[in-house]
N, C-alpha and C. Protein backbone atom coordinates (compact mmCIF):
# COMPACT_ATOMS: atom_id res chain seq x y z
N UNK A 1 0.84 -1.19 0.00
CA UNK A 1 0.00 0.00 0.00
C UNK A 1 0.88 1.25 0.00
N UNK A 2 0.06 2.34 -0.47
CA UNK A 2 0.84 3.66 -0.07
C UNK A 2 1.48 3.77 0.94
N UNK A 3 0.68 3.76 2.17
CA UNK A 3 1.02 3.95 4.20
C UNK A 3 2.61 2.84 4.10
N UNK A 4 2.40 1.86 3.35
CA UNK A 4 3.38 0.88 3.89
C UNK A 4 5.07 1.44 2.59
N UNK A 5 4.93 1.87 1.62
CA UNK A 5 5.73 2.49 0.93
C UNK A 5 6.45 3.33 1.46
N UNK A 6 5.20 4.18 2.02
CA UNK A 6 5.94 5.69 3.03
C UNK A 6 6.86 5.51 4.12
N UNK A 7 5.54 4.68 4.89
CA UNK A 7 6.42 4.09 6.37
C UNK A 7 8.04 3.81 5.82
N UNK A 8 8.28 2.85 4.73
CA UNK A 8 9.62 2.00 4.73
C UNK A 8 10.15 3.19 4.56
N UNK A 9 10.27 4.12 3.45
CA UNK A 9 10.99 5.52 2.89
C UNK A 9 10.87 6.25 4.40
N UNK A 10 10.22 6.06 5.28
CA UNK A 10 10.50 7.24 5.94
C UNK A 10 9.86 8.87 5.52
N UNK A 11 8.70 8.79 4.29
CA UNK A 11 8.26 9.87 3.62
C UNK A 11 7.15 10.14 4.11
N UNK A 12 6.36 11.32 3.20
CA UNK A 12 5.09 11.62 3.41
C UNK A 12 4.41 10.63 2.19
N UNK A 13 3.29 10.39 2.26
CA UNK A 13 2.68 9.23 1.70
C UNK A 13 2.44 10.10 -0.10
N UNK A 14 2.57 11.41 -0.15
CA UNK A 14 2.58 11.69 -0.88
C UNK A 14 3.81 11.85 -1.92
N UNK A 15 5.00 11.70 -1.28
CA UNK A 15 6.16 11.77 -2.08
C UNK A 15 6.62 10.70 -2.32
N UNK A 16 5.69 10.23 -1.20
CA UNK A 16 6.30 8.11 -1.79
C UNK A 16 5.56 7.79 -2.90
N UNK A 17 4.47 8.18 -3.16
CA UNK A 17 3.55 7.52 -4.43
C UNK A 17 3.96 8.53 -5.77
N UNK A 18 4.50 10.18 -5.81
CA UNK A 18 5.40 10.78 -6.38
C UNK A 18 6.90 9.69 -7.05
N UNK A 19 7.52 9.44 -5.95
CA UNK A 19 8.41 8.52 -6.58
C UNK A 19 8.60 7.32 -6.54
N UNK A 20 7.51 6.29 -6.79
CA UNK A 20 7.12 5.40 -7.57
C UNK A 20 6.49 5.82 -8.94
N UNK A 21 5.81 6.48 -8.96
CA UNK A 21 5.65 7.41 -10.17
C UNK A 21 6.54 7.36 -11.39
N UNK A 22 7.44 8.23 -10.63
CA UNK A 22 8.91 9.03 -11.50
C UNK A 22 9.89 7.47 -11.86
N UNK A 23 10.05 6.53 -10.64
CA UNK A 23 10.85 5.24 -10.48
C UNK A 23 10.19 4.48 -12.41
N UNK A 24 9.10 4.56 -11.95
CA UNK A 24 8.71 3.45 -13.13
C UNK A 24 8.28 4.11 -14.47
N UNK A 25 8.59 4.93 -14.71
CA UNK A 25 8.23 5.82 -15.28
C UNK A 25 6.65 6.20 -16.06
N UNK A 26 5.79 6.58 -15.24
CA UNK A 26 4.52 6.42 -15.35
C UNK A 26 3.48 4.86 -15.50
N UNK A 27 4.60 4.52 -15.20
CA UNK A 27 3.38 2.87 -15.49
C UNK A 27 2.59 2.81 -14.59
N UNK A 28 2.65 3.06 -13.30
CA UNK A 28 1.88 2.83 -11.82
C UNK A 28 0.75 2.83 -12.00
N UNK A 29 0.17 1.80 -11.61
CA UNK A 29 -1.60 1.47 -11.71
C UNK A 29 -1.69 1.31 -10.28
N UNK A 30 -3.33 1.70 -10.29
CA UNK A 30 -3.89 2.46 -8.57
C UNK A 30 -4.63 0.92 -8.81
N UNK A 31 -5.10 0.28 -7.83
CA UNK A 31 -6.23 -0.49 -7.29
C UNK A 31 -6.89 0.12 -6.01
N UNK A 32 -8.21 0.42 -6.59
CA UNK A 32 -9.38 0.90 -6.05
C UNK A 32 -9.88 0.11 -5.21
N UNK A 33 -10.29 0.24 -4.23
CA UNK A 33 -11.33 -1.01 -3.55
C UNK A 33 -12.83 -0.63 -3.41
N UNK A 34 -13.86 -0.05 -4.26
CA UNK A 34 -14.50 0.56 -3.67
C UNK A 34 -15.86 0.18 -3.29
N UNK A 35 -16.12 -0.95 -3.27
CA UNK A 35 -17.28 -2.15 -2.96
C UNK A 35 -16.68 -3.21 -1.88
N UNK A 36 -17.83 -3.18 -0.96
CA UNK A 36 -17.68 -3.82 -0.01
C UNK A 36 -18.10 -5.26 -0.36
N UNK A 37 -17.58 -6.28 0.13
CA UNK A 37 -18.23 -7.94 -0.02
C UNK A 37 -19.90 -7.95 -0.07
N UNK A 38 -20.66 -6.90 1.11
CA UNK A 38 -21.80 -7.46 1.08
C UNK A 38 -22.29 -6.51 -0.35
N UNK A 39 -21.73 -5.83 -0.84
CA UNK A 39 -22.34 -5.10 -1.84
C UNK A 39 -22.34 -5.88 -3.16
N UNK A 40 -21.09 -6.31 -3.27
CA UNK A 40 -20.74 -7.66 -4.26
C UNK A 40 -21.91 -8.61 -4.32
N UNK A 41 -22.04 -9.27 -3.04
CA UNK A 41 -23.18 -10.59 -2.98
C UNK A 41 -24.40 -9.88 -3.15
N UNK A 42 -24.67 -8.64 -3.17
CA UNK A 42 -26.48 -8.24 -3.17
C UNK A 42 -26.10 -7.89 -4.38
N UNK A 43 -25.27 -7.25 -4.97
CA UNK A 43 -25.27 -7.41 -6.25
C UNK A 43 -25.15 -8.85 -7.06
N UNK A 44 -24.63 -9.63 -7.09
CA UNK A 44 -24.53 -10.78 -7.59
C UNK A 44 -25.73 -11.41 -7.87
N UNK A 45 -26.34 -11.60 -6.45
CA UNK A 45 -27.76 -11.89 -6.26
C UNK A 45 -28.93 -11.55 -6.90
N UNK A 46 -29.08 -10.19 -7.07
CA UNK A 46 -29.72 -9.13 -8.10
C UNK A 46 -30.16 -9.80 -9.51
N UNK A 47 -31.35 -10.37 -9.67
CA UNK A 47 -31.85 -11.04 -11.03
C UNK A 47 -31.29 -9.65 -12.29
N UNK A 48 -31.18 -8.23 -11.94
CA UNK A 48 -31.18 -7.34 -12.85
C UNK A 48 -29.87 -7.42 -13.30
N UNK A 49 -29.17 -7.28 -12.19
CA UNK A 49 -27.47 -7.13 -12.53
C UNK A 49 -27.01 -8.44 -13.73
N UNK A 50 -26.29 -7.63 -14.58
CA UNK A 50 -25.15 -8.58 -15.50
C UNK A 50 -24.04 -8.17 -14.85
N UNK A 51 -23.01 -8.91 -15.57
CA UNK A 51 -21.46 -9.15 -14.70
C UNK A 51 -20.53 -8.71 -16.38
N UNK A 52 -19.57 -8.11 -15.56
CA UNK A 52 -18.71 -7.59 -16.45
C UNK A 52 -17.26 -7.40 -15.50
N UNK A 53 -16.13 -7.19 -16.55
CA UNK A 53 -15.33 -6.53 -16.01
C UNK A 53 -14.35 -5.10 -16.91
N UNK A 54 -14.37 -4.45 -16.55
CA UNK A 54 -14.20 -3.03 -17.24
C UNK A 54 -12.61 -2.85 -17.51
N UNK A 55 -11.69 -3.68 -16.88
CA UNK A 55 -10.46 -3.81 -17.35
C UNK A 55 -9.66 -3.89 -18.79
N UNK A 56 -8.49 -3.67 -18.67
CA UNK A 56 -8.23 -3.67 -19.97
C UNK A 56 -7.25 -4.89 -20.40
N UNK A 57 -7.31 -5.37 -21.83
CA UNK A 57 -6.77 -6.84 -21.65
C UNK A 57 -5.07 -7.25 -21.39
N UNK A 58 -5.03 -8.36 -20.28
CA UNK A 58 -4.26 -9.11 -20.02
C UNK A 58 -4.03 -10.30 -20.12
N UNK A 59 -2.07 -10.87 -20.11
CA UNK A 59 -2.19 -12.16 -20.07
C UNK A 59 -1.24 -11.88 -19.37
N UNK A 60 -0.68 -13.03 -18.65
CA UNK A 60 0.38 -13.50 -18.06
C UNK A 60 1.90 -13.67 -18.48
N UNK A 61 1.95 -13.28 -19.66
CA UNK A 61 3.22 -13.51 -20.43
C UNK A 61 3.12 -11.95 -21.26
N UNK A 62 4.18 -11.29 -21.33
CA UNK A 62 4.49 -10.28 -22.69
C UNK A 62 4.25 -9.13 -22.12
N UNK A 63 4.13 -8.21 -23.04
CA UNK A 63 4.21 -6.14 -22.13
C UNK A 63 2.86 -6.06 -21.20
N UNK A 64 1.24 -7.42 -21.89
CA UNK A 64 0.57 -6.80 -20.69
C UNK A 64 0.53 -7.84 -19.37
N UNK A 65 1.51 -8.73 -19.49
CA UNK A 65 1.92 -9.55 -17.67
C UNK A 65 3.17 -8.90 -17.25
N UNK A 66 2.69 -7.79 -17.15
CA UNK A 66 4.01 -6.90 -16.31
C UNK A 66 3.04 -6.16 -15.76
N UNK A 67 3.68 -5.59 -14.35
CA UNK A 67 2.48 -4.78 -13.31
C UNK A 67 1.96 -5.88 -12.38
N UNK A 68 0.88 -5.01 -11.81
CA UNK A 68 -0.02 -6.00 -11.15
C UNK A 68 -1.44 -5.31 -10.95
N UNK A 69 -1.96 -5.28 -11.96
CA UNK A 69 -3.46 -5.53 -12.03
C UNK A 69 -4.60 -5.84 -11.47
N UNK A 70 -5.62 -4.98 -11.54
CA UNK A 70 -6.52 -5.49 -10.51
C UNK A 70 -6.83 -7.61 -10.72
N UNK A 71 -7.42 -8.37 -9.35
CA UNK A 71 -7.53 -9.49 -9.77
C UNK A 71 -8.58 -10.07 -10.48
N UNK A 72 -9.54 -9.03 -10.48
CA UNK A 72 -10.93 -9.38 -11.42
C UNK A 72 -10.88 -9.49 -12.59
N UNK A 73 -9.36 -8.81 -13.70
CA UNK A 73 -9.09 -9.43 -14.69
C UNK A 73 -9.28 -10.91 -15.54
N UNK A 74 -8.51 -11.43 -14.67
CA UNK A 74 -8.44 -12.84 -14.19
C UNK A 74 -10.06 -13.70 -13.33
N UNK A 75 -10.63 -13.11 -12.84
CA UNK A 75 -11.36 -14.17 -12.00
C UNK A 75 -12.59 -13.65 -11.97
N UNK A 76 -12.87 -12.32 -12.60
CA UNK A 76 -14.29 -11.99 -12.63
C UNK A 76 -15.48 -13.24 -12.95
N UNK A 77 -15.42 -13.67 -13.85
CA UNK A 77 -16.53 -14.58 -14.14
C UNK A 77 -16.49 -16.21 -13.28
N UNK A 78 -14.84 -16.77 -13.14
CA UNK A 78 -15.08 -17.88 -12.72
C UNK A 78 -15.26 -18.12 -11.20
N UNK A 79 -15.42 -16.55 -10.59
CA UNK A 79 -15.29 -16.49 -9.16
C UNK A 79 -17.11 -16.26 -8.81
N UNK A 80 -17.77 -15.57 -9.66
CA UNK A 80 -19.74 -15.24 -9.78
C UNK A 80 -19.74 -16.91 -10.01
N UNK A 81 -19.13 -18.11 -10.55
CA UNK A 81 -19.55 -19.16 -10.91
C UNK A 81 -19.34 -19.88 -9.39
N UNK A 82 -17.94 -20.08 -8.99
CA UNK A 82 -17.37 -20.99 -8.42
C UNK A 82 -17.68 -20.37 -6.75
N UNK A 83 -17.61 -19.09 -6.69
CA UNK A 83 -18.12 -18.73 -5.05
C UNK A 83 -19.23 -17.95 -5.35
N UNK A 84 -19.67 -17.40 -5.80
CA UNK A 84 -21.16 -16.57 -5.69
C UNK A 84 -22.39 -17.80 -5.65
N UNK A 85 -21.93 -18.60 -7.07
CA UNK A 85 -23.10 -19.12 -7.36
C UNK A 85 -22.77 -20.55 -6.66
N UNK A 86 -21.84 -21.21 -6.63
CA UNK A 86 -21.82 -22.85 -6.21
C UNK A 86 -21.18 -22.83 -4.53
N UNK A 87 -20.74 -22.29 -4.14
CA UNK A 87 -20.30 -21.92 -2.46
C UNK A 87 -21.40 -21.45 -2.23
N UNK A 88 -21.48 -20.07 -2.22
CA UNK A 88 -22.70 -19.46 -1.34
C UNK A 88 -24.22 -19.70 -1.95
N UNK A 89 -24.42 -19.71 -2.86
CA UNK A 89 -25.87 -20.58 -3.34
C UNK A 89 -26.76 -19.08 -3.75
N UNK A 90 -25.78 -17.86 -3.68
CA UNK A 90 -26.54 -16.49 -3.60
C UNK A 90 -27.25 -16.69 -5.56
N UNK A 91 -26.90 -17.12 -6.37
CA UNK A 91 -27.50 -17.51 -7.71
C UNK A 91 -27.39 -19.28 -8.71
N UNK A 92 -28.09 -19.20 -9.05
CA UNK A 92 -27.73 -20.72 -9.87
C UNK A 92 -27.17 -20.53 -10.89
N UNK A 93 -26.83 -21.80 -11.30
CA UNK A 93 -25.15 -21.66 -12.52
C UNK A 93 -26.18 -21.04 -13.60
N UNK A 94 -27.36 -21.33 -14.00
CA UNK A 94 -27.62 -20.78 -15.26
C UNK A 94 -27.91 -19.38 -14.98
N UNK A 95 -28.51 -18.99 -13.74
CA UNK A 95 -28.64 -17.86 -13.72
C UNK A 95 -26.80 -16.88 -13.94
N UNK A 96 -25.82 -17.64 -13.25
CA UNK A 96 -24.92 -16.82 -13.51
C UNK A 96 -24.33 -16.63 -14.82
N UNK A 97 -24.41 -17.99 -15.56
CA UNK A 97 -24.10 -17.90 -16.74
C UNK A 97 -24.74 -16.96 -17.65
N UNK A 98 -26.17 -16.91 -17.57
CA UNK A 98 -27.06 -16.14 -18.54
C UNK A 98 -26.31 -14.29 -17.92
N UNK A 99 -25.96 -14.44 -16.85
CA UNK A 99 -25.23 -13.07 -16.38
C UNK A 99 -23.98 -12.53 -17.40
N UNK A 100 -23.37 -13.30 -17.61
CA UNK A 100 -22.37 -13.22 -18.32
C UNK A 100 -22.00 -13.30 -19.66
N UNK A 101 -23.41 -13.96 -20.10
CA UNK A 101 -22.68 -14.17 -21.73
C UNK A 101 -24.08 -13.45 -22.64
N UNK A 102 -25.55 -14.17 -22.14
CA UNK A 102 -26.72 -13.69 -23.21
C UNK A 102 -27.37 -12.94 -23.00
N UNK A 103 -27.37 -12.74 -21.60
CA UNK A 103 -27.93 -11.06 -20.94
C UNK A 103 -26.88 -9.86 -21.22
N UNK A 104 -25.88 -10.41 -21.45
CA UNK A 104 -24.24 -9.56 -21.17
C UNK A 104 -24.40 -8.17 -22.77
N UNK A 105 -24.29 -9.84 -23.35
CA UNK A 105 -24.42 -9.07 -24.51
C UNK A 105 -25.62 -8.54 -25.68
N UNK A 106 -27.30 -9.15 -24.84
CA UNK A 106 -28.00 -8.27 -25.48
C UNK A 106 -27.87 -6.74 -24.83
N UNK A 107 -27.40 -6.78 -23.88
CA UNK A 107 -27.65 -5.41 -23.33
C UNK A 107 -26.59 -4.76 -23.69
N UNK A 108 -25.39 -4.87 -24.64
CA UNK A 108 -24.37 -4.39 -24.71
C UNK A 108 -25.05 -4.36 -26.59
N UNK A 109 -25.68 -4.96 -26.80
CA UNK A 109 -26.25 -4.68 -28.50
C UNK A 109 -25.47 -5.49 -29.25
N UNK A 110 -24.78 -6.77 -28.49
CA UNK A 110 -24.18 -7.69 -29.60
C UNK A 110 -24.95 -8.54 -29.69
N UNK A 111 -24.97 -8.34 -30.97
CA UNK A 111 -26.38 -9.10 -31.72
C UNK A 111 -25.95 -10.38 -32.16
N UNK A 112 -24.45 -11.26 -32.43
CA UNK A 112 -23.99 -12.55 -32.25
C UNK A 112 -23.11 -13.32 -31.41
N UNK A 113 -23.46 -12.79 -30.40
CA UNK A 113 -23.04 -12.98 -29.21
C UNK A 113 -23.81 -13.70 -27.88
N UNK A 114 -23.18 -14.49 -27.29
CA UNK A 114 -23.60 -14.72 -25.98
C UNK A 114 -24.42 -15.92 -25.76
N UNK A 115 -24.89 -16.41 -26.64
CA UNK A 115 -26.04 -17.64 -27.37
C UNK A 115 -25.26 -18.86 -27.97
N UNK A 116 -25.70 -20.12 -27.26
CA UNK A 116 -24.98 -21.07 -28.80
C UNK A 116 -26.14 -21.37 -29.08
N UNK A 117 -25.88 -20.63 -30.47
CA UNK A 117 -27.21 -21.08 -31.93
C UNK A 117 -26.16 -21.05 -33.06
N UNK A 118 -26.59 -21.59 -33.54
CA UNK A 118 -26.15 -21.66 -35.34
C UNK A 118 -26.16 -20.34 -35.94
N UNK A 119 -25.07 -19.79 -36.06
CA UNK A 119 -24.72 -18.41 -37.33
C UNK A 119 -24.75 -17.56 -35.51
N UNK A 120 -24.19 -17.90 -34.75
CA UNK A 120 -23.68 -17.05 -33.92
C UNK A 120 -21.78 -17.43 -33.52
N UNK A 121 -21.19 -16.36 -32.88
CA UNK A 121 -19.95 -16.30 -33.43
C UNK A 121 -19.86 -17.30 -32.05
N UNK A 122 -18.53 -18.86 -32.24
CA UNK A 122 -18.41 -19.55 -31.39
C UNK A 122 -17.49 -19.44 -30.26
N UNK A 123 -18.04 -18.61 -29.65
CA UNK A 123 -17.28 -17.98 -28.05
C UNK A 123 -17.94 -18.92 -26.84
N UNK A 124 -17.04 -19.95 -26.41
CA UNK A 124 -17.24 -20.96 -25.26
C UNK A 124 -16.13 -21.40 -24.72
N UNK A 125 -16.90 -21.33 -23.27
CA UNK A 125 -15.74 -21.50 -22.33
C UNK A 125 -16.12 -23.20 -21.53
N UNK A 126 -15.39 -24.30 -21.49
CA UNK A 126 -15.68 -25.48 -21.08
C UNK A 126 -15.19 -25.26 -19.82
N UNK A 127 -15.79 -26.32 -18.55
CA UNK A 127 -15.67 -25.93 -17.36
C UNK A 127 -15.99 -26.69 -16.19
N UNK A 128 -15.44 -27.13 -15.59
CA UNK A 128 -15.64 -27.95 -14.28
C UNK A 128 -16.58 -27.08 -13.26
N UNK A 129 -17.83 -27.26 -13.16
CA UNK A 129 -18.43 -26.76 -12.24
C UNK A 129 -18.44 -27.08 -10.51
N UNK A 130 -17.54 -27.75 -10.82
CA UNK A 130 -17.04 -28.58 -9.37
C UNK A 130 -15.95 -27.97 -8.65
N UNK A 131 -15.06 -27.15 -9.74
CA UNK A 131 -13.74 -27.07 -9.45
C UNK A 131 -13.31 -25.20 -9.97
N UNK A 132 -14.28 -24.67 -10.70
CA UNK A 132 -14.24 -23.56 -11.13
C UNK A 132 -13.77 -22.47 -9.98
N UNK A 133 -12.47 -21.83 -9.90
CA UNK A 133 -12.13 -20.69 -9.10
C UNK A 133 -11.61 -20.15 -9.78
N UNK A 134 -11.60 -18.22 -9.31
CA UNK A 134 -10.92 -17.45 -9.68
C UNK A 134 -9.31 -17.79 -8.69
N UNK A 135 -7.83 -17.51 -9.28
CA UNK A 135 -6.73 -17.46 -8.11
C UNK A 135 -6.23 -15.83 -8.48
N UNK A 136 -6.34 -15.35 -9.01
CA UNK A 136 -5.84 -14.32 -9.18
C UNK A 136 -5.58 -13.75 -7.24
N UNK A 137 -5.00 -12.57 -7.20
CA UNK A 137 -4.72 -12.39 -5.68
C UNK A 137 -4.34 -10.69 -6.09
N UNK A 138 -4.26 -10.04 -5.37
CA UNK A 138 -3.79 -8.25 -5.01
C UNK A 138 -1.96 -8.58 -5.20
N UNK A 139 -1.48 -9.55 -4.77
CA UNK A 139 -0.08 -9.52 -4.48
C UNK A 139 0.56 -10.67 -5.69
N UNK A 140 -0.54 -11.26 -6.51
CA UNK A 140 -0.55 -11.90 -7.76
C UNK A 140 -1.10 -12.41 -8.64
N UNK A 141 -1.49 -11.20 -9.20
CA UNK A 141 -2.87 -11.31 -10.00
C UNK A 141 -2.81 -12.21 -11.19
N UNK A 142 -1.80 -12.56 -11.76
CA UNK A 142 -1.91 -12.72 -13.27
C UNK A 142 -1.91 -14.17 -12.73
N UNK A 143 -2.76 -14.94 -12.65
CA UNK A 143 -3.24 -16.43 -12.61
C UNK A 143 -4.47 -16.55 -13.10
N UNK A 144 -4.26 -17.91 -14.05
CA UNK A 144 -5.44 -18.26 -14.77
C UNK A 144 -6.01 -18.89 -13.61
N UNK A 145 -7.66 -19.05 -14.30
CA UNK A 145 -8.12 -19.47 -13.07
C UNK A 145 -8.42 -21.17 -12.96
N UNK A 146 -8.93 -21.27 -11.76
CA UNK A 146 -8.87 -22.97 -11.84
C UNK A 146 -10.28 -23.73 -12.37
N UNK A 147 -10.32 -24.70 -12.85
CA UNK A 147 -11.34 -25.39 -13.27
C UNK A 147 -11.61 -25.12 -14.77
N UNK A 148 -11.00 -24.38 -15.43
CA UNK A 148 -11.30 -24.14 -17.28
C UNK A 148 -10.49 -25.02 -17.80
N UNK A 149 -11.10 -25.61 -18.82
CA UNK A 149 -10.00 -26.66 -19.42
C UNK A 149 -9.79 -26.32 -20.77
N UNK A 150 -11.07 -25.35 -21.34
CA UNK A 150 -11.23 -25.09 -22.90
C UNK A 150 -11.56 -23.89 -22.86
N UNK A 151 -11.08 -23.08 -23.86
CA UNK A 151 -11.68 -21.77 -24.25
C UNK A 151 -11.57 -21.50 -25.56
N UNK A 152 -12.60 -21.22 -26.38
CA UNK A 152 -12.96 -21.56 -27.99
C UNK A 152 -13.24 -19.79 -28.43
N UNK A 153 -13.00 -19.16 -29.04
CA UNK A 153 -13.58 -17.48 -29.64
C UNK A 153 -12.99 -17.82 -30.70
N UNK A 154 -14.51 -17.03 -31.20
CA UNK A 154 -14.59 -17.07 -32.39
C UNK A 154 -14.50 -18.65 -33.49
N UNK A 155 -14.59 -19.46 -32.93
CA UNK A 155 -14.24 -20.94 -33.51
C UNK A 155 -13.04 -21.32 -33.13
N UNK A 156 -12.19 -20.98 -32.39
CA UNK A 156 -11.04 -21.19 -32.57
C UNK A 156 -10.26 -21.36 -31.00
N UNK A 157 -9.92 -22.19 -30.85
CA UNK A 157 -9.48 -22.77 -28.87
C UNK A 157 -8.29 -22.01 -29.19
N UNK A 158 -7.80 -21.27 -27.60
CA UNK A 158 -7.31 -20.61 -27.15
C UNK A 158 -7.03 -21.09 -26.16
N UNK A 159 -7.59 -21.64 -25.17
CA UNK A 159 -6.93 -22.45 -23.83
C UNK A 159 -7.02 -23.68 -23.99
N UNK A 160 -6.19 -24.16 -24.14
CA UNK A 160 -6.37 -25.71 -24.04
C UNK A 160 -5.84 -26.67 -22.79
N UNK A 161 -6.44 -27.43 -22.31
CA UNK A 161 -5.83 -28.35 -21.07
C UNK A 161 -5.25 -27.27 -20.01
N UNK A 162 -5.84 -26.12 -20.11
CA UNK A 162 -6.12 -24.96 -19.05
C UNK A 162 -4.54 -24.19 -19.33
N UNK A 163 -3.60 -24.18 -20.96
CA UNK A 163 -2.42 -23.16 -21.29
C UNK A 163 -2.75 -22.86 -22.97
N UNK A 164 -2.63 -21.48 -22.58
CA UNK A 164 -2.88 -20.55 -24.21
C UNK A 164 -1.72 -22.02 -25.27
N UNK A 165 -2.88 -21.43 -26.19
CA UNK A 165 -2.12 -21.96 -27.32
C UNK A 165 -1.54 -20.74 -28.14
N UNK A 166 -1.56 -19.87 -27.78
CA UNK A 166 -0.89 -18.65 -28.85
C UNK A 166 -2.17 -18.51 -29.90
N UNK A 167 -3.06 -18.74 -29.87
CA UNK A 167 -3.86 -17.71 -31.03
C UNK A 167 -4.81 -16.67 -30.44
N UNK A 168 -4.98 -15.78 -31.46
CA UNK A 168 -5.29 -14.54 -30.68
C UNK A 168 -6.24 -14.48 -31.97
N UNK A 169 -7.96 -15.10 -32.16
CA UNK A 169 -8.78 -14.61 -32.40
C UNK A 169 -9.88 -13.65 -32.53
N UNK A 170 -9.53 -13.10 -31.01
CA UNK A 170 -10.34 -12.19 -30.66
C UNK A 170 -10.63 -10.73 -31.77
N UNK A 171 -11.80 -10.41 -31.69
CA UNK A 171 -11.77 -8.79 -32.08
C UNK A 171 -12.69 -7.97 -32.07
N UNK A 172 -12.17 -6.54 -31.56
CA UNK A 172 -13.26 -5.46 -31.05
C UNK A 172 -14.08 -5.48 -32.03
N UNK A 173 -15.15 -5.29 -31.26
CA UNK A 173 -16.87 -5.43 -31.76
C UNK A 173 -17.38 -4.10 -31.48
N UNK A 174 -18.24 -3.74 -31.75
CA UNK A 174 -19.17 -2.34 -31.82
C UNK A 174 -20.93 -2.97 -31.32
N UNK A 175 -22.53 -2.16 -30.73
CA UNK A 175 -22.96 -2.57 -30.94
C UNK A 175 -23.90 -3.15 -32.57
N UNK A 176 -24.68 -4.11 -32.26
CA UNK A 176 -24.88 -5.04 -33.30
C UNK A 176 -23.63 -6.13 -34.10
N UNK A 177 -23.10 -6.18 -33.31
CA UNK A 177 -21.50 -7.44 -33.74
C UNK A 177 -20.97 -6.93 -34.46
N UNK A 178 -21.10 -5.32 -35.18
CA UNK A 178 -20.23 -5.23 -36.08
C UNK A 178 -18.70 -5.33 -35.42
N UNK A 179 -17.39 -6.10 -36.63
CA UNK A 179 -16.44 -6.16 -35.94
C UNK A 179 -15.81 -4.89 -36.66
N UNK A 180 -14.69 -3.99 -35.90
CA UNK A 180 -14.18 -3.44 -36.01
C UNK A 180 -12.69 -3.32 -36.84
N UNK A 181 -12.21 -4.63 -36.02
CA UNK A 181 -10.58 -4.78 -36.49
C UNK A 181 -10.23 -6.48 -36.76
């Protein structure tokens, strides 16, 4: 934390986060905390709420597994599966799922998205519902999470036996699926 930066320097908490700043040369990313647990679970709970995460993309390897990142990168969805919905019982798997992928994205206006039907784009994630956790952590975020064994976008597997295969299908969408790039 800041307090604990300062303390070691011997500084004001403001010249310690100044030079970490200047040290890394602007890279320094803040983690916010600004939701409490019970706000999380009444949200979770919430038939209205969809689940997202507003981050920007990471992996564990290359310029974006450097830093340390918030851990919801990493564990947003398999953590609403594996502790929201199968630990605490606060939603059921379809309800969380429909959170995440076909509620996600009618309300986001992707119009081939989020659904497996025929002539929709093939984005699926295979999954041990037994075993599904987020590990990501504050002090080490960049961990895949546990229980995924497959991850398919766009037609095309990307995680396999739970390690990237190096393809990078993905691509920014607009609403109505138009793709961008």
């Amino acid at each position: 934390t800041i307090e604990e930066i300062a303390r070691e320097r011997r500084c004001d908490p403001l010249d310690a986060v100044c030079d970490v700043i200047i040290a890394d040369k602007g890279a320094t990313r803040i983690v916010v905390r600004s939701m409490s647990e019970a706000d999380v679970r009444a949200i979770a709970a919430d038939p209205s709420a969809l689940v997202g995460s507003d981050g920007p993309c990471v992996a564990p390897y290359g310029i974006t597994g450097q830093g340390k990142p918030h851990p919801r990168l990493y564990g947003t969805f398999p953590r609403l599966i594996g502790h929201y919905a199968r630990d605490l019982g606060l939603l059921t798997l379809p309800q969380a799922i429909a959170k995440m992928t076909g509620g996600a994205a009618a309300a986001l206006g992707l119009a081939d998205r989020g659904l497996l039907r025929q002539g929709q784009a093939a984005d699926v994630v295979l999954f041990d519902p037994a075993t599904i956790i987020d590990r990501s952590t504050y002090d080490d975020p960049h961990q895949y999470p546990a229980g995924i064994g497959t991850v398919i976008v766009n037609g095309t597997i990307v995680i396999d036996g739970g390690e990237h295969t190096g393809a990078l299908p993905g691509r920014l969408l607009r609403r109505r699926g138009t793709v961008l790039a």
